[in-house]
PDB file of N, CA and C in Angstrom:
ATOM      1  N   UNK A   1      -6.900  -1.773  -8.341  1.00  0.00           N
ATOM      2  CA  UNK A   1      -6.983  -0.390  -8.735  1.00  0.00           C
ATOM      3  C   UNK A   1      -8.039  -0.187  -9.814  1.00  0.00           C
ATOM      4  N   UNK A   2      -7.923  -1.374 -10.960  1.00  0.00           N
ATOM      5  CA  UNK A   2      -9.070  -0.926 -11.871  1.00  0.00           C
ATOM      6  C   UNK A   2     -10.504  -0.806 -11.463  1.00  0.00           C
ATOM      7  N   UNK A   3     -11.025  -1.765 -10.323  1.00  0.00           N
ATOM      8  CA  UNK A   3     -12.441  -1.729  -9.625  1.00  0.00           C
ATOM      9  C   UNK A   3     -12.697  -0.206  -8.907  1.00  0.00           C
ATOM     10  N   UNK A   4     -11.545   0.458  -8.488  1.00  0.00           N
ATOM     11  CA  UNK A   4     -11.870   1.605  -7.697  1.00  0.00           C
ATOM     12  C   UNK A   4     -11.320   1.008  -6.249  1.00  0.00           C
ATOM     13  N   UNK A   5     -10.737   0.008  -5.256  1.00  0.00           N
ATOM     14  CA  UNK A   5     -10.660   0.350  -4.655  1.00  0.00           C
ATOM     15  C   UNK A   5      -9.462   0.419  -3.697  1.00  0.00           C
ATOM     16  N   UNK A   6      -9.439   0.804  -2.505  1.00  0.00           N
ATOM     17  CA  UNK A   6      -8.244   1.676  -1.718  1.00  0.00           C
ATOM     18  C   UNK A   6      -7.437   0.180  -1.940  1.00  0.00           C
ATOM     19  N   UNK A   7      -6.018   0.533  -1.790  1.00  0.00           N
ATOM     20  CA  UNK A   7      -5.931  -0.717  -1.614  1.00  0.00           C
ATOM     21  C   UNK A   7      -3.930  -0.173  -1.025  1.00  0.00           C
ATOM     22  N   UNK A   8      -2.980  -1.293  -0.236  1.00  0.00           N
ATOM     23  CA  UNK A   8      -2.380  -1.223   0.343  1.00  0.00           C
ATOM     24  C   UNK A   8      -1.044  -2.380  -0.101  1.00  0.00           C
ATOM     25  N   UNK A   9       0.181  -1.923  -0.182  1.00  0.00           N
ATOM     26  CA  UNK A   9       0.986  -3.092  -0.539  1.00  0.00           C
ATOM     27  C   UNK A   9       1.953  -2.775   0.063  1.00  0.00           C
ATOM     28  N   UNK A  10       2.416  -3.945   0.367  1.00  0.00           N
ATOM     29  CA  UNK A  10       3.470  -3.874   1.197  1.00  0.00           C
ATOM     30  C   UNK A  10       4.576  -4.959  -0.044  1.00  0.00           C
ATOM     31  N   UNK A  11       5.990  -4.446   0.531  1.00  0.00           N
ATOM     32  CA  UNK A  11       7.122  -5.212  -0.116  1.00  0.00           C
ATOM     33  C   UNK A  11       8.476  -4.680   0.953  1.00  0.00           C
ATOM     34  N   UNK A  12       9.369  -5.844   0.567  1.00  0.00           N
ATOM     35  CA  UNK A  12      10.606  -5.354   1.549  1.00  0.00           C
ATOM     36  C   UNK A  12      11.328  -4.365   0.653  1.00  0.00           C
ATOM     37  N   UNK A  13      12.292  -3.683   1.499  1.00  0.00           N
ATOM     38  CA  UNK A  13      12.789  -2.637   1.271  1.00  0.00           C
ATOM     39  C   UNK A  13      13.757  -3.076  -0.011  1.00  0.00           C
ATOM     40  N   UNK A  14      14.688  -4.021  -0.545  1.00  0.00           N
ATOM     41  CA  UNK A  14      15.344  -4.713  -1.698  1.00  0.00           C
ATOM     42  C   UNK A  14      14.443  -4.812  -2.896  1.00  0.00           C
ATOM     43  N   UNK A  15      12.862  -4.733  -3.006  1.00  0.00           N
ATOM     44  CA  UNK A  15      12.041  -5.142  -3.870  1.00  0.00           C
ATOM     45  C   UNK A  15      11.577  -3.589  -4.561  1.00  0.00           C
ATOM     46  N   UNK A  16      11.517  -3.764  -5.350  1.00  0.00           N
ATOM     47  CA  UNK A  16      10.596  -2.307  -6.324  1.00  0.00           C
ATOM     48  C   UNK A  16       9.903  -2.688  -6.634  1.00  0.00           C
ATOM     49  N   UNK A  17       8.339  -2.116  -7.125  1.00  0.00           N
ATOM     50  CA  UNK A  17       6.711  -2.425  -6.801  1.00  0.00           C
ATOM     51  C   UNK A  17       6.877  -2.120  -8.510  1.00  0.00           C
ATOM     52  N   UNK A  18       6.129  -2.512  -9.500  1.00  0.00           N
ATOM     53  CA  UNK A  18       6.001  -2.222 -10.749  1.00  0.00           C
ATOM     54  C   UNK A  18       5.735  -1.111 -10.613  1.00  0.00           C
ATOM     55  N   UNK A  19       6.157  -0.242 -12.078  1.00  0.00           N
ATOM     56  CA  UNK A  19       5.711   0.920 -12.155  1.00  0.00           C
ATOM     57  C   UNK A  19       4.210   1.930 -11.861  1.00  0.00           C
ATOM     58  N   UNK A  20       3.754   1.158 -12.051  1.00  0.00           N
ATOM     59  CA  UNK A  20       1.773   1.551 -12.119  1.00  0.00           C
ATOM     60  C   UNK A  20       1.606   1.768 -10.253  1.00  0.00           C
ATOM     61  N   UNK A  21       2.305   0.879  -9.896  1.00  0.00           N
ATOM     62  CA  UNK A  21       2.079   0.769  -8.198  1.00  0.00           C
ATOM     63  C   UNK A  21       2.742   1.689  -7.270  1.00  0.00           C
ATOM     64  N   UNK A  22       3.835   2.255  -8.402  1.00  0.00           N
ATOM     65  CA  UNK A  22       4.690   2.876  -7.143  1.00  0.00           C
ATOM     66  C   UNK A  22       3.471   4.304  -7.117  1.00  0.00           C
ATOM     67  N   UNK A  23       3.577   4.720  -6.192  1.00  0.00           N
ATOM     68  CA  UNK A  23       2.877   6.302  -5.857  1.00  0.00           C
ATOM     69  C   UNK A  23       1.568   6.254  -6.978  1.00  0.00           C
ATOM     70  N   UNK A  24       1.032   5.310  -6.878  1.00  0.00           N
ATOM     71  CA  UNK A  24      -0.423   5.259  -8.129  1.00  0.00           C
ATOM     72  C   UNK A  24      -1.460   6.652  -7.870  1.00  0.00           C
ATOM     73  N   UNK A  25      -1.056   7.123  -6.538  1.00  0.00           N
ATOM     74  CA  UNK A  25      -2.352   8.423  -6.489  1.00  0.00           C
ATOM     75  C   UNK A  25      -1.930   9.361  -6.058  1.00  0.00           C
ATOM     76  N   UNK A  26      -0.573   9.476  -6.984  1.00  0.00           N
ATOM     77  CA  UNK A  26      -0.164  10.845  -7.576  1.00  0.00           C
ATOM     78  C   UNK A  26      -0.416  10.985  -9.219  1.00  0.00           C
ATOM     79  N   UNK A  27      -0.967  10.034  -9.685  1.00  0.00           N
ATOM     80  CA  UNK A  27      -1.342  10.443 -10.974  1.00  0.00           C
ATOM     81  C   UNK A  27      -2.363  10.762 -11.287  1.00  0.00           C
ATOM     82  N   UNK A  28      -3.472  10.766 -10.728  1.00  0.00           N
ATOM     83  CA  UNK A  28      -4.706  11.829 -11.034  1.00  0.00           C
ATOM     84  C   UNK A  28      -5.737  11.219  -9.615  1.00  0.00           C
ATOM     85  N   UNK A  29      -6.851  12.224  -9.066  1.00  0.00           N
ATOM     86  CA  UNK A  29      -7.785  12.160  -8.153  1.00  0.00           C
ATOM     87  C   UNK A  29      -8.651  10.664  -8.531  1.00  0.00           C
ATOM     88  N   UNK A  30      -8.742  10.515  -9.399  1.00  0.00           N
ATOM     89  CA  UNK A  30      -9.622   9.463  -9.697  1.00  0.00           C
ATOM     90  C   UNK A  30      -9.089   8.378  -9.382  1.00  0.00           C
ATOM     91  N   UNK A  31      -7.848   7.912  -9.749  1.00  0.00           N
ATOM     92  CA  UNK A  31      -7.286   6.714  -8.710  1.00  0.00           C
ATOM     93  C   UNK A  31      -7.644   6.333  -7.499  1.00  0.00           C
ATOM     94  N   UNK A  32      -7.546   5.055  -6.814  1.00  0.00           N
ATOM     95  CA  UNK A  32      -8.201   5.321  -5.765  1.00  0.00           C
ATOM     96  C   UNK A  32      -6.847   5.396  -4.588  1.00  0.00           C
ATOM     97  N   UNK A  33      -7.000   5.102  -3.645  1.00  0.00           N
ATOM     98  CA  UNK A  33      -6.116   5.237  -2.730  1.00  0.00           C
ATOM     99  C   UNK A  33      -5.387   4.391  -2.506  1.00  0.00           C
ATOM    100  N   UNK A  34      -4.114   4.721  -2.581  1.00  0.00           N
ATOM    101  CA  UNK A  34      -2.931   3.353  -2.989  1.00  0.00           C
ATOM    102  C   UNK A  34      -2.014   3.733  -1.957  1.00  0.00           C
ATOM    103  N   UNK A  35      -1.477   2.921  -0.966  1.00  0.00           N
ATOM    104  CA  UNK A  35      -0.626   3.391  -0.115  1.00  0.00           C
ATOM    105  C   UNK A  35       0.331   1.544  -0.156  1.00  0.00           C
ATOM    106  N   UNK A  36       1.989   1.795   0.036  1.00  0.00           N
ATOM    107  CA  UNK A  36       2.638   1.278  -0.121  1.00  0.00           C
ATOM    108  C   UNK A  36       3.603   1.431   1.523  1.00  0.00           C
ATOM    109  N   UNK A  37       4.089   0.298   1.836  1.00  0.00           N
ATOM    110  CA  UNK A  37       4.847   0.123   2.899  1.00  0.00           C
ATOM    111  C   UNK A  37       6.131  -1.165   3.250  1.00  0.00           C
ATOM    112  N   UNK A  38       7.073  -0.547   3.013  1.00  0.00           N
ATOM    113  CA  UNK A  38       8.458  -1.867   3.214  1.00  0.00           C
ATOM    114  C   UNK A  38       8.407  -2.219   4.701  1.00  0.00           C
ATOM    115  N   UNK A  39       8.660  -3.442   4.441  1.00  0.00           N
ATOM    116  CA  UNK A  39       9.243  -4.180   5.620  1.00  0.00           C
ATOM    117  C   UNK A  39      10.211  -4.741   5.651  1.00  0.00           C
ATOM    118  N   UNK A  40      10.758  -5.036   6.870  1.00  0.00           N
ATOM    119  CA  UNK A  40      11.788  -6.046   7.683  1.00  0.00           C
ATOM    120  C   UNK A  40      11.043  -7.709   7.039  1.00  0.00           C
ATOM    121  N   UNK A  41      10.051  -7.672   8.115  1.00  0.00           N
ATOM    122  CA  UNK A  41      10.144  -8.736   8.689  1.00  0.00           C
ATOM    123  C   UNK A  41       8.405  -8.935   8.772  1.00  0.00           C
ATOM    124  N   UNK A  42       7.813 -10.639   7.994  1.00  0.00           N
ATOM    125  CA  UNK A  42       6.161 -10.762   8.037  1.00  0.00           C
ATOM    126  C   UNK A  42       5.904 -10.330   9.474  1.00  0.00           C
ATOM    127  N   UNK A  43       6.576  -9.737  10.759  1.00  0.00           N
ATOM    128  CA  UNK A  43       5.891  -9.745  11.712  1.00  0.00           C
ATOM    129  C   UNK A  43       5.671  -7.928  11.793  1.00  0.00           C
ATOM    130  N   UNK A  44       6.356  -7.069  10.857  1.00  0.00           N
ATOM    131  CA  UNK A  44       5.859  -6.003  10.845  1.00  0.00           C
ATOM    132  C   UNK A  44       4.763  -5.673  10.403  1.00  0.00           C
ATOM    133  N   UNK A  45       4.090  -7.088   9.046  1.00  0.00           N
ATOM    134  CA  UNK A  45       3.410  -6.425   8.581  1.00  0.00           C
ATOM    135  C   UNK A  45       2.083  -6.515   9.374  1.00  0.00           C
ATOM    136  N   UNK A  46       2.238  -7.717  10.201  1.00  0.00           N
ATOM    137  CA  UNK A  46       1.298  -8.278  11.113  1.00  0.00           C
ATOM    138  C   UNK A  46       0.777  -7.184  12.332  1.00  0.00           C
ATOM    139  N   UNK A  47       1.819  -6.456  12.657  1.00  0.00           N
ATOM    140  CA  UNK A  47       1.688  -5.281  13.842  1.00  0.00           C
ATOM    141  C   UNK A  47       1.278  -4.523  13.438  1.00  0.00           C
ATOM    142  N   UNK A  48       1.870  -3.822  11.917  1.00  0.00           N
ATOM    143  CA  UNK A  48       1.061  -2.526  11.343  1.00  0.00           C
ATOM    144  C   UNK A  48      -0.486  -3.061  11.094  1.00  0.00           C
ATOM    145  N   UNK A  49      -0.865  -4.018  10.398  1.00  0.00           N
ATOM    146  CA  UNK A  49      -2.665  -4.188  10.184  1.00  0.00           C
ATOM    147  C   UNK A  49      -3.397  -4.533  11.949  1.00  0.00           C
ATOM    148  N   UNK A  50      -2.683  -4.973  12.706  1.00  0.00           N
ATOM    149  CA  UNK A  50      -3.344  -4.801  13.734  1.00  0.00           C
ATOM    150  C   UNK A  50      -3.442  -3.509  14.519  1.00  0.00           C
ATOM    151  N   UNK A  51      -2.409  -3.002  14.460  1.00  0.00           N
ATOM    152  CA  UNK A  51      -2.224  -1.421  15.253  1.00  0.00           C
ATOM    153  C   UNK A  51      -3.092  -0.563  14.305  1.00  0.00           C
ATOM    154  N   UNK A  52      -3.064  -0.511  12.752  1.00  0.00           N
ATOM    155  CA  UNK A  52      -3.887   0.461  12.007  1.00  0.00           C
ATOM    156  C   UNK A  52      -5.379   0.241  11.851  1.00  0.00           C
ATOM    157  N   UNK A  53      -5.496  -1.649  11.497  1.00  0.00           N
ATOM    158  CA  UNK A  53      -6.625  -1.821  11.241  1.00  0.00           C
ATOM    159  C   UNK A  53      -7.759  -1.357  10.225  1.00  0.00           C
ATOM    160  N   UNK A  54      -9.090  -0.805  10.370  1.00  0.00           N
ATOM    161  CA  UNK A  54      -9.113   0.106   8.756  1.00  0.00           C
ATOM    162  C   UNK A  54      -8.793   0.877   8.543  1.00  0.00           C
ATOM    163  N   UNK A  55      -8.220   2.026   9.907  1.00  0.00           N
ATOM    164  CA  UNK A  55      -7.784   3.246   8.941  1.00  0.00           C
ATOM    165  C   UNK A  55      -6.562   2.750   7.922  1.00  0.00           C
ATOM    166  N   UNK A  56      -5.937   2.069   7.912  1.00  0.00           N
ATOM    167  CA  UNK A  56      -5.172   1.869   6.923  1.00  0.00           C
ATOM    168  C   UNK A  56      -5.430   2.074   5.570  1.00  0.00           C
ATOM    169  N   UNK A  57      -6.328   1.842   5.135  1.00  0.00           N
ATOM    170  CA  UNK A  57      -7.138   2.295   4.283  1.00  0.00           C
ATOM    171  C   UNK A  57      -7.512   3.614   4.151  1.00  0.00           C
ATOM    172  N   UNK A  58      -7.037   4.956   5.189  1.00  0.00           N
ATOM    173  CA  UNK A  58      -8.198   6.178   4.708  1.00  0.00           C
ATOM    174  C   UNK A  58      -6.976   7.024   4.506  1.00  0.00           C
TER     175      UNK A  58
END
């Protein structure tokens, strides 16, 4: 986040993301694009980056 860029985290649904991470770009435009996603299981996370690919990122 401090470099500027988009960036994506995943954690299972039992885990809470530090504070700074949860919803990071709702705190001002200049943040960059932070998107967060729970999982089951390493094979969701494997399907979502193949099915999204870069838009995951936009």
């Amino acid at each position: 986040m401090a470099l500027g860029i988009p960036s994506v985290y995943y954690h299972q649904s039992d885990i809470r993301l530090p504070f700074m991470l949860r919803q990071a770009a709702q705190y001002s435009p200049d943040f960059p694009r932070c998107k967060e996603y729970e999982y089951q299981r390493i094979d969701d996370i494997v399907r979502d980056i193949e099915e999204s690919g870069t838009s995951l990122f936009d």
